[in-house]
N, C-alpha and C. Protein backbone atom coordinates (compact mmCIF):
# COMPACT_ATOMS: atom_id res chain seq x y z
N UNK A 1 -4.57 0.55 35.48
CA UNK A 1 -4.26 1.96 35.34
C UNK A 1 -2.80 2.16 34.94
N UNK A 2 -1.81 1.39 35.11
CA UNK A 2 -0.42 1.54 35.55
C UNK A 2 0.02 1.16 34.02
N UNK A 3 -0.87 -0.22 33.13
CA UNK A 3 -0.42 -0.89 32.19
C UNK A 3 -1.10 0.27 31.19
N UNK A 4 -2.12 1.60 31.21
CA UNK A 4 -3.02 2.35 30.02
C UNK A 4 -1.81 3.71 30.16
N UNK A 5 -1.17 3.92 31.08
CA UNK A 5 -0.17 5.38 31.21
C UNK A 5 1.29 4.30 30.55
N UNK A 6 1.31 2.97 30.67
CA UNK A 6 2.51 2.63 30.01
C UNK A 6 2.42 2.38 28.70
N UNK A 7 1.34 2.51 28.15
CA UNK A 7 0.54 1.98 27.19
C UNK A 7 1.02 3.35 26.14
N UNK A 8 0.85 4.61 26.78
CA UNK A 8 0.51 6.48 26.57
C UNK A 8 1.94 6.36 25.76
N UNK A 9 2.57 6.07 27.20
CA UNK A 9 4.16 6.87 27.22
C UNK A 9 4.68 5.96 25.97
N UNK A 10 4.38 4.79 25.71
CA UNK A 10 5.18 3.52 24.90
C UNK A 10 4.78 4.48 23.68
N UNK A 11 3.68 4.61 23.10
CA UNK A 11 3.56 5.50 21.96
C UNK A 11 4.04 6.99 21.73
N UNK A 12 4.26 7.67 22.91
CA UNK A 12 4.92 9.36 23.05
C UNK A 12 6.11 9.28 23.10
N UNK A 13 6.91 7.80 23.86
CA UNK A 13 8.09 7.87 23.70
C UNK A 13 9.15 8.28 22.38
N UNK A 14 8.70 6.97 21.24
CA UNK A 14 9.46 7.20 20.02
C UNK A 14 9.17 8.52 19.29
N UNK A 15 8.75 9.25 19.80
CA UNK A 15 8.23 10.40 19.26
C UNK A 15 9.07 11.25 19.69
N UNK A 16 8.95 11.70 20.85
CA UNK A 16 9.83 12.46 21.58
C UNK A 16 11.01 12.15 21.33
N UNK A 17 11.78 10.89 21.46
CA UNK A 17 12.92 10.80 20.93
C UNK A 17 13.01 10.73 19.43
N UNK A 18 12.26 11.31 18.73
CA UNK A 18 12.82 11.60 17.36
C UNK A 18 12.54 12.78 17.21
N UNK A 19 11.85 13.44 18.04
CA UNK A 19 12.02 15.05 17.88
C UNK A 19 13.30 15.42 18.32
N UNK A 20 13.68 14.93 19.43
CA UNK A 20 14.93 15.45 19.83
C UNK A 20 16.02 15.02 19.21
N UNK A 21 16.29 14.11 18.69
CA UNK A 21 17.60 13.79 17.53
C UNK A 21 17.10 14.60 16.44
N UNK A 22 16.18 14.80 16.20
CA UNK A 22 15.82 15.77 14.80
C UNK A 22 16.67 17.25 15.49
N UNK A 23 16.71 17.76 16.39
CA UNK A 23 16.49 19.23 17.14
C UNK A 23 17.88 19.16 17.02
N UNK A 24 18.87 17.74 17.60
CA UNK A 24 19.79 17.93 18.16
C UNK A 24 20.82 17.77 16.93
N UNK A 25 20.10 17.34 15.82
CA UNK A 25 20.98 17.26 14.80
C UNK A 25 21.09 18.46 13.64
N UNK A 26 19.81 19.36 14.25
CA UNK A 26 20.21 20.82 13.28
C UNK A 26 21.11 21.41 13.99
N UNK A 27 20.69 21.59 15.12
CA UNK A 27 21.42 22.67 16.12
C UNK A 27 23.40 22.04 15.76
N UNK A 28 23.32 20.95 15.74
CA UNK A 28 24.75 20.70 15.23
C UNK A 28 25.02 20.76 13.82
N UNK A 29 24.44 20.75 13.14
CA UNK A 29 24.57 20.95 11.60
C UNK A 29 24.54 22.80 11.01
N UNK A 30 23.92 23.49 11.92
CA UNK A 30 23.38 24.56 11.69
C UNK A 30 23.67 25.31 12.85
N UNK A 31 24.83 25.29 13.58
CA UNK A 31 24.69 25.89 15.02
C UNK A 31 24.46 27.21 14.99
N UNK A 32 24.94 28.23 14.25
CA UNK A 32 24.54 29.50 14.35
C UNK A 32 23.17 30.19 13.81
N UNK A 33 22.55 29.40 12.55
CA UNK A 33 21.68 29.49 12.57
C UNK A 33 20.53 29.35 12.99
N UNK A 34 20.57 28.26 13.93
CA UNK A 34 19.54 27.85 14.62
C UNK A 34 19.50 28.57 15.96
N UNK A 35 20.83 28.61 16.44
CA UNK A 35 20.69 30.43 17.56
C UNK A 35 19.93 31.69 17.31
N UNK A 36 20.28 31.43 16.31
CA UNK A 36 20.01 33.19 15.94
C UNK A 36 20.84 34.20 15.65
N UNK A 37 22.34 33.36 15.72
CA UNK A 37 23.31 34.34 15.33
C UNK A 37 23.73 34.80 13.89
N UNK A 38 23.14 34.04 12.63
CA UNK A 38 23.37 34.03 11.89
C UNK A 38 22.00 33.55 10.72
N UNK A 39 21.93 34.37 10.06
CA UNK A 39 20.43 34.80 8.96
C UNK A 39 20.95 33.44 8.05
N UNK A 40 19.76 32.81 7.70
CA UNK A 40 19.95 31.84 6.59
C UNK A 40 19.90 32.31 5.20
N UNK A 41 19.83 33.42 4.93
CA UNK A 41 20.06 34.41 3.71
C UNK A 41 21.81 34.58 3.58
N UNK A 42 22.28 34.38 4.81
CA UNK A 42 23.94 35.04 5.01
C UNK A 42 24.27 33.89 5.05
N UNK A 43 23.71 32.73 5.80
CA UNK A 43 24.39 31.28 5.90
C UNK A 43 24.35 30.35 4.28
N UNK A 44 23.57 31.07 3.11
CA UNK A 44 24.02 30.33 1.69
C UNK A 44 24.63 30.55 0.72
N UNK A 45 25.53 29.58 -0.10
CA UNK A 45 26.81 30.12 -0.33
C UNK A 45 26.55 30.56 -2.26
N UNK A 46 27.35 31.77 -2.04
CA UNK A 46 26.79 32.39 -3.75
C UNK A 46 27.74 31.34 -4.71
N UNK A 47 28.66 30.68 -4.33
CA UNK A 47 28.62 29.80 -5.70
C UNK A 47 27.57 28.74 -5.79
N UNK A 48 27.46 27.91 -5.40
CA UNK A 48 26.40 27.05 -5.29
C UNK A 48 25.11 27.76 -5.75
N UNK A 49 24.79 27.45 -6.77
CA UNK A 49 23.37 27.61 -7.66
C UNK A 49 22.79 26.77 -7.18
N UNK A 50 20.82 26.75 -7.58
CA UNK A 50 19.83 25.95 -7.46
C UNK A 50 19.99 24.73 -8.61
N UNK A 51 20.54 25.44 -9.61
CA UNK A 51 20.37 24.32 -10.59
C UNK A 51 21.69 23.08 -10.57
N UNK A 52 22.83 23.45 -9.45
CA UNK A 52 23.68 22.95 -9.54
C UNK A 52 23.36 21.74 -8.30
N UNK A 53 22.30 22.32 -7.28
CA UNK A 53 21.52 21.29 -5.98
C UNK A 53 20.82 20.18 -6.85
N UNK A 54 20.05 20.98 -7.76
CA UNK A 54 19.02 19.75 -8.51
C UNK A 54 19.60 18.65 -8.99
N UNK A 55 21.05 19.44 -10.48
CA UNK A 55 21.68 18.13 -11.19
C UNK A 55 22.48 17.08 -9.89
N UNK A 56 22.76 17.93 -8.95
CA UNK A 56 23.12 16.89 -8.48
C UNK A 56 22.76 15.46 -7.69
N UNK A 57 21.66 16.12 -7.13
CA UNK A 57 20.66 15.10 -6.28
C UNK A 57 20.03 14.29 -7.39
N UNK A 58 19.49 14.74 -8.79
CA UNK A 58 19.32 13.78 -9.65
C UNK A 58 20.67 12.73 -10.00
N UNK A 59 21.23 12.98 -10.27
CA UNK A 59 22.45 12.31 -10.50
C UNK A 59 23.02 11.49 -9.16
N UNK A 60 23.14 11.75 -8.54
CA UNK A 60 23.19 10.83 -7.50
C UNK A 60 22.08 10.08 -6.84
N UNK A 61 20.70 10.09 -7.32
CA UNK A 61 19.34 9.34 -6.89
C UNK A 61 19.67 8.57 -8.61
N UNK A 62 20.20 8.87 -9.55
CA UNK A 62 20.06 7.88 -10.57
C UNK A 62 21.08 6.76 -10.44
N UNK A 63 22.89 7.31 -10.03
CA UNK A 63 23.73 6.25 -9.02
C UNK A 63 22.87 5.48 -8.51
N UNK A 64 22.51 6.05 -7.31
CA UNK A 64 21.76 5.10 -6.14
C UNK A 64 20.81 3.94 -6.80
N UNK A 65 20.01 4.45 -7.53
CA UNK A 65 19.18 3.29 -8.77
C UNK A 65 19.94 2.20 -9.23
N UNK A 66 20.76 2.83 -10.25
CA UNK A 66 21.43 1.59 -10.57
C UNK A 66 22.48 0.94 -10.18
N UNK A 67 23.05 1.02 -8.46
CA UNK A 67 23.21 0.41 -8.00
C UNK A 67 22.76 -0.49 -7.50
N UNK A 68 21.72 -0.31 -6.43
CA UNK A 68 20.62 -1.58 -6.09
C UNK A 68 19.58 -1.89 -7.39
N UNK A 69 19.82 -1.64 -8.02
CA UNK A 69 19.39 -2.62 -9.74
C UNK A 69 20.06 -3.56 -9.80
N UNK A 70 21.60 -3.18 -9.83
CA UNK A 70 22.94 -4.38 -10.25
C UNK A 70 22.70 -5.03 -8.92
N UNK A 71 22.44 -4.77 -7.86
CA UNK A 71 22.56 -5.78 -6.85
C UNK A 71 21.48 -6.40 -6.69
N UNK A 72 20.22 -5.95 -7.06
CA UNK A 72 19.33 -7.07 -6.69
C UNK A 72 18.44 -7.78 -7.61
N UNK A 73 19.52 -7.88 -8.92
CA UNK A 73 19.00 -7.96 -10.52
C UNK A 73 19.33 -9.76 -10.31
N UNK A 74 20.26 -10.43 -9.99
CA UNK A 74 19.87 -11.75 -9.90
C UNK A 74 19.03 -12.57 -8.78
N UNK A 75 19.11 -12.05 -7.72
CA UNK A 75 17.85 -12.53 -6.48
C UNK A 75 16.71 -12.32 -6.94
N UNK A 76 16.34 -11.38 -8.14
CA UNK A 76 14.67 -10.71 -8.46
C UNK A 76 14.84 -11.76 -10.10
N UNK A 77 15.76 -12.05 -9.92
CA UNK A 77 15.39 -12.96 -11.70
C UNK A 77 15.46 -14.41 -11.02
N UNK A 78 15.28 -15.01 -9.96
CA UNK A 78 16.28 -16.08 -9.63
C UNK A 78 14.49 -16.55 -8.81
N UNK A 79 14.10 -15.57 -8.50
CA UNK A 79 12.87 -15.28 -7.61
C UNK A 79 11.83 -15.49 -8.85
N UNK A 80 11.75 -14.76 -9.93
CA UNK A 80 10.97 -14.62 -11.00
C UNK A 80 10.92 -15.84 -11.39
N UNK A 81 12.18 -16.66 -11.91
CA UNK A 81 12.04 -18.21 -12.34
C UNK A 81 11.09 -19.52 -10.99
N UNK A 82 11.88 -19.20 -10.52
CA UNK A 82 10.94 -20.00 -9.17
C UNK A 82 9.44 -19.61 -8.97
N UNK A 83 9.27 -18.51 -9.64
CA UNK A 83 7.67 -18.02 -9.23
C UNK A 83 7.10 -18.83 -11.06
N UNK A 84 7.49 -18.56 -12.24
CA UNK A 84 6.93 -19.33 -13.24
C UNK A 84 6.98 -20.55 -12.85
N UNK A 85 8.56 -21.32 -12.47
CA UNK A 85 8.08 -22.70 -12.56
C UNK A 85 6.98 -23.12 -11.11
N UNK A 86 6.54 -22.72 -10.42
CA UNK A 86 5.38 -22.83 -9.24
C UNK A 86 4.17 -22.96 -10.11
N UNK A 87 4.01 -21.21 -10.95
CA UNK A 87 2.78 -21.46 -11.19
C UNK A 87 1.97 -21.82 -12.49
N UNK A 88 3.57 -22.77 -12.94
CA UNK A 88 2.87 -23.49 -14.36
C UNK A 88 3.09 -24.82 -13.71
N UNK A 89 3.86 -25.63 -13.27
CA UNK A 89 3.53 -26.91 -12.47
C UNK A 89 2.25 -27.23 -11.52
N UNK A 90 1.81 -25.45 -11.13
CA UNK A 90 0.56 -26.17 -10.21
C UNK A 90 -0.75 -26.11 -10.95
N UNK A 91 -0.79 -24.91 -12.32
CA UNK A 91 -1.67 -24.62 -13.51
C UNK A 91 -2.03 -26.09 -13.64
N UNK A 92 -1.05 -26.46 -14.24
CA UNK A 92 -1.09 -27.79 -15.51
C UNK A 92 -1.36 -28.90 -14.58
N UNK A 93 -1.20 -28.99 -13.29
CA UNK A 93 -1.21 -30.41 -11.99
C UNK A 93 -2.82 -29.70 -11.78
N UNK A 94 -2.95 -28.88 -11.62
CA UNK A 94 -4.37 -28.74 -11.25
C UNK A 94 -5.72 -28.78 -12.57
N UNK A 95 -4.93 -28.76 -13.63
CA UNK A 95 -5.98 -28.40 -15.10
C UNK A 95 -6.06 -29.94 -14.96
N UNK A 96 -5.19 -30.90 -15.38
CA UNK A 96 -5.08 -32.31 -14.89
C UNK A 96 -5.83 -33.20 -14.37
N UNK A 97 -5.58 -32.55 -13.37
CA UNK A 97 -6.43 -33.71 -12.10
C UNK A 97 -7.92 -33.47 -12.22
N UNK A 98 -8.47 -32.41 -12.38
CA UNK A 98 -10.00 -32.38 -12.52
C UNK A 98 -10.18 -32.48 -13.78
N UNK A 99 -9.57 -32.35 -15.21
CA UNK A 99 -10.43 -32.63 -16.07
C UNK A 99 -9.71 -34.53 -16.84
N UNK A 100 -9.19 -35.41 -15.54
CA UNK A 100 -8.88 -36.49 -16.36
C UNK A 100 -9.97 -37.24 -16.85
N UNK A 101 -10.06 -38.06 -17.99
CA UNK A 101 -10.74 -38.78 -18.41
C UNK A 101 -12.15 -38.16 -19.66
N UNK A 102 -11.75 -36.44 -19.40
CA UNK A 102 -13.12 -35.64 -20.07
C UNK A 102 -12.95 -35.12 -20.90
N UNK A 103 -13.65 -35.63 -22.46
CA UNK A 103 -13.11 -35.08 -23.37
C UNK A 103 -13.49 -33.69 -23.86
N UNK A 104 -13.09 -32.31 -24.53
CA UNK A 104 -12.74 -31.31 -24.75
C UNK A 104 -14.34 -30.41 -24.66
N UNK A 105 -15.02 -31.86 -25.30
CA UNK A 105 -16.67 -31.41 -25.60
C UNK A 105 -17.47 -31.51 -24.01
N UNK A 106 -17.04 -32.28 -23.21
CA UNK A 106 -17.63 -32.69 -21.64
C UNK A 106 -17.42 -32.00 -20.75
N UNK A 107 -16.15 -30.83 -21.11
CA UNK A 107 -15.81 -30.41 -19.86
C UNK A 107 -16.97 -29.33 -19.06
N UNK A 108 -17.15 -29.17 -18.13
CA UNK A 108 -17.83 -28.34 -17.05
C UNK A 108 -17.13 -27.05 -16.34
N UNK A 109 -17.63 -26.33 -16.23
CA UNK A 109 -17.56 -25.11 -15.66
C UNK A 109 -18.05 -25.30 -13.96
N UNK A 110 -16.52 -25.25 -13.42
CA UNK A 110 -17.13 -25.60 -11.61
C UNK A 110 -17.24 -24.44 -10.95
């Protein structure tokens, strides 16, 4: 009984604690608005345009790209070579070994 309620709480736990860092991190990001002291119509700022939120989050998600591109452009080519030479050494070791001695006209379908 003791190990199915620890069992409950083990899964409600991380939950609960991510509601509450979620809660606790508007209420500090947003303190008046999230009171009630202050309208989120009054809390946004008239220079800041929509189209000036968009270019920018594009532009900085295209940064972010080609940064971890440049960084993980020789581990993913370095990875790529090691994966051809695997699976043409084991192609050609395995085409090999079962068809030695059989000529082109003999071979079988296993």
């Amino acid at each position: 009984m003791v190990e199915s309620v620890l069992l409950v709480l083990s899964v409600l736990g991380p939950q609960i604690a991510n509601q509450a860092g979620w809660f606790a991190a508007e209420v500090g990001r947003q303190p008046w608005i999230v009171q009630g002291l202050l309208r989120t119509s009054e809390g946004l700022s008239a220079v800041v345009k929509a189209n000036m939120v968009v270019t920018s989050m594009l532009v900085r998600r295209k940064g972010l790209r080609d940064a971890l591109a440049e960084l993980f452009q020789e581990p993913i080519a370095a990875l790529q070579h090691a994966l051809d030479e695997f699976l043409s050494a084991n192609t050609r070791d395995n085409f090999h070994s079962r068809n030695t001695g059989i000529g082109m006209g003999d071979m079988r379908m296993e």
